[in-house]
C-alpha atoms as a PDB file:
ATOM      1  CA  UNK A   1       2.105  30.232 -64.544  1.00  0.00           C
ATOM      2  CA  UNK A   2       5.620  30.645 -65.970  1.00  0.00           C
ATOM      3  CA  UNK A   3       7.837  28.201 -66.854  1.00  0.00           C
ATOM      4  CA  UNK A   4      11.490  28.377 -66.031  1.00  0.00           C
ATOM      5  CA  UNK A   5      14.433  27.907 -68.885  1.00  0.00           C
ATOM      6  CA  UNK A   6      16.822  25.385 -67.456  1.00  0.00           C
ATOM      7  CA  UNK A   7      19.807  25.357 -69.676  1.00  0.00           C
ATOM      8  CA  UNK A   8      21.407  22.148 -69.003  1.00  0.00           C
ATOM      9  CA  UNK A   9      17.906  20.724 -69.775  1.00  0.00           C
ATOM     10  CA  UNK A  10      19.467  21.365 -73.574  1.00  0.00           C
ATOM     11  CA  UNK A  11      22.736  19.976 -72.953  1.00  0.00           C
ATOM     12  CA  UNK A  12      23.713  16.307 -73.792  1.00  0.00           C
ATOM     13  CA  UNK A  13      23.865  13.691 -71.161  1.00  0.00           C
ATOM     14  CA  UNK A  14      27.142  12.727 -69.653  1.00  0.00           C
ATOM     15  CA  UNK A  15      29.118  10.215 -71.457  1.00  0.00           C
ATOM     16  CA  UNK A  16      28.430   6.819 -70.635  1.00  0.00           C
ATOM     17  CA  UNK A  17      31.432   5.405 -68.955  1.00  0.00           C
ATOM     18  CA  UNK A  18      31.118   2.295 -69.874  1.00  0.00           C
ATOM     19  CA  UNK A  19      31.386   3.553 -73.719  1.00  0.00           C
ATOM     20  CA  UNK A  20      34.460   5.068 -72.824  1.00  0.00           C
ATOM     21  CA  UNK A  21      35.986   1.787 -70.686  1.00  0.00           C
ATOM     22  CA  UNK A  22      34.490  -0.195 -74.084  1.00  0.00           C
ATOM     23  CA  UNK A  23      36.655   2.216 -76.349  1.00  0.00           C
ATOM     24  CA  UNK A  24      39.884   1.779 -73.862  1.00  0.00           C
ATOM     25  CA  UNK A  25      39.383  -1.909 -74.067  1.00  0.00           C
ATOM     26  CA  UNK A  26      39.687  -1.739 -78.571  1.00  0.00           C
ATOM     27  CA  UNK A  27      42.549   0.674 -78.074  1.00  0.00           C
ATOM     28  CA  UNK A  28      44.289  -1.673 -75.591  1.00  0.00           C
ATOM     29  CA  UNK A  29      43.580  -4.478 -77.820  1.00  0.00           C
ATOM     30  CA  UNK A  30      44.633  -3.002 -80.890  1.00  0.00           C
ATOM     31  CA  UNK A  31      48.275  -2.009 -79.081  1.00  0.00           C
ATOM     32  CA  UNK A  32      48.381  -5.559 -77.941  1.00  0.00           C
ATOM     33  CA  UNK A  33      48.043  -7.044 -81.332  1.00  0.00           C
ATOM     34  CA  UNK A  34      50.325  -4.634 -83.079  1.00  0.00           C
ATOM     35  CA  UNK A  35      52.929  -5.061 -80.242  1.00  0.00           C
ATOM     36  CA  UNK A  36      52.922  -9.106 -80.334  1.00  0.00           C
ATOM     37  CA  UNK A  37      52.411  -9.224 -84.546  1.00  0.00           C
ATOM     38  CA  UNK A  38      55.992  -7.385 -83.957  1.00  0.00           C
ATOM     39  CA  UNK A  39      57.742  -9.210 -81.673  1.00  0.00           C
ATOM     40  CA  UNK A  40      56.382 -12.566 -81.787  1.00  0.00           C
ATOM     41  CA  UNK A  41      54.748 -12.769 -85.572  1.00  0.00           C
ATOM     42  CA  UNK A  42      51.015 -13.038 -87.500  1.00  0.00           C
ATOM     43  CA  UNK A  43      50.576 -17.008 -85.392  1.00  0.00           C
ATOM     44  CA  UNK A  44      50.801 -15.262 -82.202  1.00  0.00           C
ATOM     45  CA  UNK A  45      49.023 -11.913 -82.902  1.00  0.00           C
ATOM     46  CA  UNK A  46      46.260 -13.507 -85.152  1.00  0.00           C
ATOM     47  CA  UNK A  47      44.391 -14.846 -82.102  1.00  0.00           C
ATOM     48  CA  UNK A  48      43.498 -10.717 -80.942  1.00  0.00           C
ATOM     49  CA  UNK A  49      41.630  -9.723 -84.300  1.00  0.00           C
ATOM     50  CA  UNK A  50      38.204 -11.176 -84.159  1.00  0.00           C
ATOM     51  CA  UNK A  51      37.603  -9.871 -80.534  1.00  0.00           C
ATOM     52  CA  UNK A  52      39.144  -6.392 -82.071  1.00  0.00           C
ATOM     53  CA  UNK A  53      36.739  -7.058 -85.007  1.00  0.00           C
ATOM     54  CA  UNK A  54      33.393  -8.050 -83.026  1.00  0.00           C
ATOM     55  CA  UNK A  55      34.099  -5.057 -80.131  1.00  0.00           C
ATOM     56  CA  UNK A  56      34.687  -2.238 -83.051  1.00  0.00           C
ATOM     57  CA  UNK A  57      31.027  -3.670 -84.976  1.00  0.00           C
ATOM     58  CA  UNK A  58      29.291  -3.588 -81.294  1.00  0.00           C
ATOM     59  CA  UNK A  59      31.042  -0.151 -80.842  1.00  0.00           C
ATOM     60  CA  UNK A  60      29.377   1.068 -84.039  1.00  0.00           C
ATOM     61  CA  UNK A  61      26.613  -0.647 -83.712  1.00  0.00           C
ATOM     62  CA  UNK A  62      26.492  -2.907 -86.692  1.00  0.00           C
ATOM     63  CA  UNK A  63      26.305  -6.667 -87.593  1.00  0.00           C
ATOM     64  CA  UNK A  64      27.878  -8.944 -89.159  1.00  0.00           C
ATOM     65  CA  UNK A  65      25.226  -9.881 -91.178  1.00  0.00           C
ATOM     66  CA  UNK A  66      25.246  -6.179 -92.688  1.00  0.00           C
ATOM     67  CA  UNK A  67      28.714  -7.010 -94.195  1.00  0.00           C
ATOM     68  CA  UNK A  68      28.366  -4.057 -96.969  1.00  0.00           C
ATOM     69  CA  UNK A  69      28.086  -1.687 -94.151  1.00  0.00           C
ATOM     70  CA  UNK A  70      30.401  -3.119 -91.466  1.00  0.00           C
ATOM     71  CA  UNK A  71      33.213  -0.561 -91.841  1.00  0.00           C
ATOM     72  CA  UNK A  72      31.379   2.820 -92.264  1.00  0.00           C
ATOM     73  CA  UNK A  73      31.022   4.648 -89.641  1.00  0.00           C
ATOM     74  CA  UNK A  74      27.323   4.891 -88.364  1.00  0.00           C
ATOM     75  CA  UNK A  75      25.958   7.996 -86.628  1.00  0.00           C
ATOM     76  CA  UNK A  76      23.909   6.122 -83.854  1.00  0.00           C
ATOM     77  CA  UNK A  77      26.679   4.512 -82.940  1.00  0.00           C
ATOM     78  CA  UNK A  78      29.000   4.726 -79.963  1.00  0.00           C
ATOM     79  CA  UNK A  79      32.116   6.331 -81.713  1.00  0.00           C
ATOM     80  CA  UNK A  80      32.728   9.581 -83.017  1.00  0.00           C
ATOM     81  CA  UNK A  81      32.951   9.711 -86.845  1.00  0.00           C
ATOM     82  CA  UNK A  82      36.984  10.483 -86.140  1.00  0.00           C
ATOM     83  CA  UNK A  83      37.304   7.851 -83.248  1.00  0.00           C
ATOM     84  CA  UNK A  84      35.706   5.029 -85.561  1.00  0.00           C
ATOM     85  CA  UNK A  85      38.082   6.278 -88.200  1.00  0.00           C
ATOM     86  CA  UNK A  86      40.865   6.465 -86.322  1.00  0.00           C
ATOM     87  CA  UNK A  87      40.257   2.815 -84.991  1.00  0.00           C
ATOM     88  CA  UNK A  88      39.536   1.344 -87.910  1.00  0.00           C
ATOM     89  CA  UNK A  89      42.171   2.566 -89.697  1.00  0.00           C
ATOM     90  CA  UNK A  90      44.355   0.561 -87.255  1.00  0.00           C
ATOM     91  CA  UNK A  91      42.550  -2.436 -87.204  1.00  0.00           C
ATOM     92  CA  UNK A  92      42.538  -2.240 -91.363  1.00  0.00           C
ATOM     93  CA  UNK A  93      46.280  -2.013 -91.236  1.00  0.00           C
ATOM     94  CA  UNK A  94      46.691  -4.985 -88.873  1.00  0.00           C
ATOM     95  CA  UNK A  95      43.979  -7.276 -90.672  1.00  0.00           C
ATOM     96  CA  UNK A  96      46.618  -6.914 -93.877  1.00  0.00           C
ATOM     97  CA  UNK A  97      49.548  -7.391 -91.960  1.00  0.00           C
ATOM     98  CA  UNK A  98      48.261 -10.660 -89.936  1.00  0.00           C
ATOM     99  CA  UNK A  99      45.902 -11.744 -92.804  1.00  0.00           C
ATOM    100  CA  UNK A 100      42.637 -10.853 -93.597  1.00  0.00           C
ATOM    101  CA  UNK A 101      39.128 -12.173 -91.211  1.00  0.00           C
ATOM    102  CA  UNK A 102      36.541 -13.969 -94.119  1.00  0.00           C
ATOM    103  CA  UNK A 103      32.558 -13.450 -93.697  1.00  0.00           C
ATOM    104  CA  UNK A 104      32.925 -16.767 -92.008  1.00  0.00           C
ATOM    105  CA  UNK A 105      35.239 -15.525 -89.243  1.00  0.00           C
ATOM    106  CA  UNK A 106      38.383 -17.371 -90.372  1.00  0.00           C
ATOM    107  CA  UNK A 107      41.461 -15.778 -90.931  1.00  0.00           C
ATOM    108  CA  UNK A 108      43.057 -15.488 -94.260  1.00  0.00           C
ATOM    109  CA  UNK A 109      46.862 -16.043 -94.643  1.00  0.00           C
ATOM    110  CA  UNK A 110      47.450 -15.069 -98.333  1.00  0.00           C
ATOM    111  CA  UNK A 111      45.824 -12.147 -99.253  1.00  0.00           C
ATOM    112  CA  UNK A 112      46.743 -12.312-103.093  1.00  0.00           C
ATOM    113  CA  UNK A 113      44.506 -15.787-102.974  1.00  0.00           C
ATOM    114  CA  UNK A 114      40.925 -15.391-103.420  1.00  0.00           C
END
């Protein structure tokens, strides 16, 4: 008996949708935050980052509580090594502009005081 090659038995899977609605959702986020921090200051915009924080760690599947790994970009994760980048480059550049989100989830103001 022979067995048959089936080609698209070696290609990937379709992309989950819901990975792709998940990535729309950080994007969309991250535009809201950057458009408000501009037009209505870091009080208004500061109340966006931790769901843009928690949604980019589930994204790349990390923790929290693996805090020296947090913001690499993990290869079993949900985002390309250029999407993660990408996204956390903006989410790095708001964090400094709005103030900075502590281990303990709290936002800091003054990034010069440590």
């Amino acid at each position: 008996m022979s067995e048959t090659f089936n080609p698209q038995s070696q290609e990937r899977p379709p992309e989950d949708p819901l990975k792709k609605e998940r990535i729309e959702n950080v994007t969309k986020a991250l535009t809201e935050a950057e458009a408000i921090f501009e037009a209505e200051g870091r009080e208004k915009a500061k109340s966006l980052l931790p769901r843009i924080y928690d949604d980019l760690i589930v994204l790349n599947k990390r923790s929290k509580e693996e805090w020296e790994t947090v913001w690499v970009w993990n290869s079993d994760g949900d985002l390309t090594e250029e999407e993660f980048n990408s996204l956390d480059h903006r989410r790095r550049l708001l964090s400094n502009a709005i103030g900075i989100l502590t281990a303990s989830g709290e936002i800091r103001h003054d990034l010069n005081k440590i």
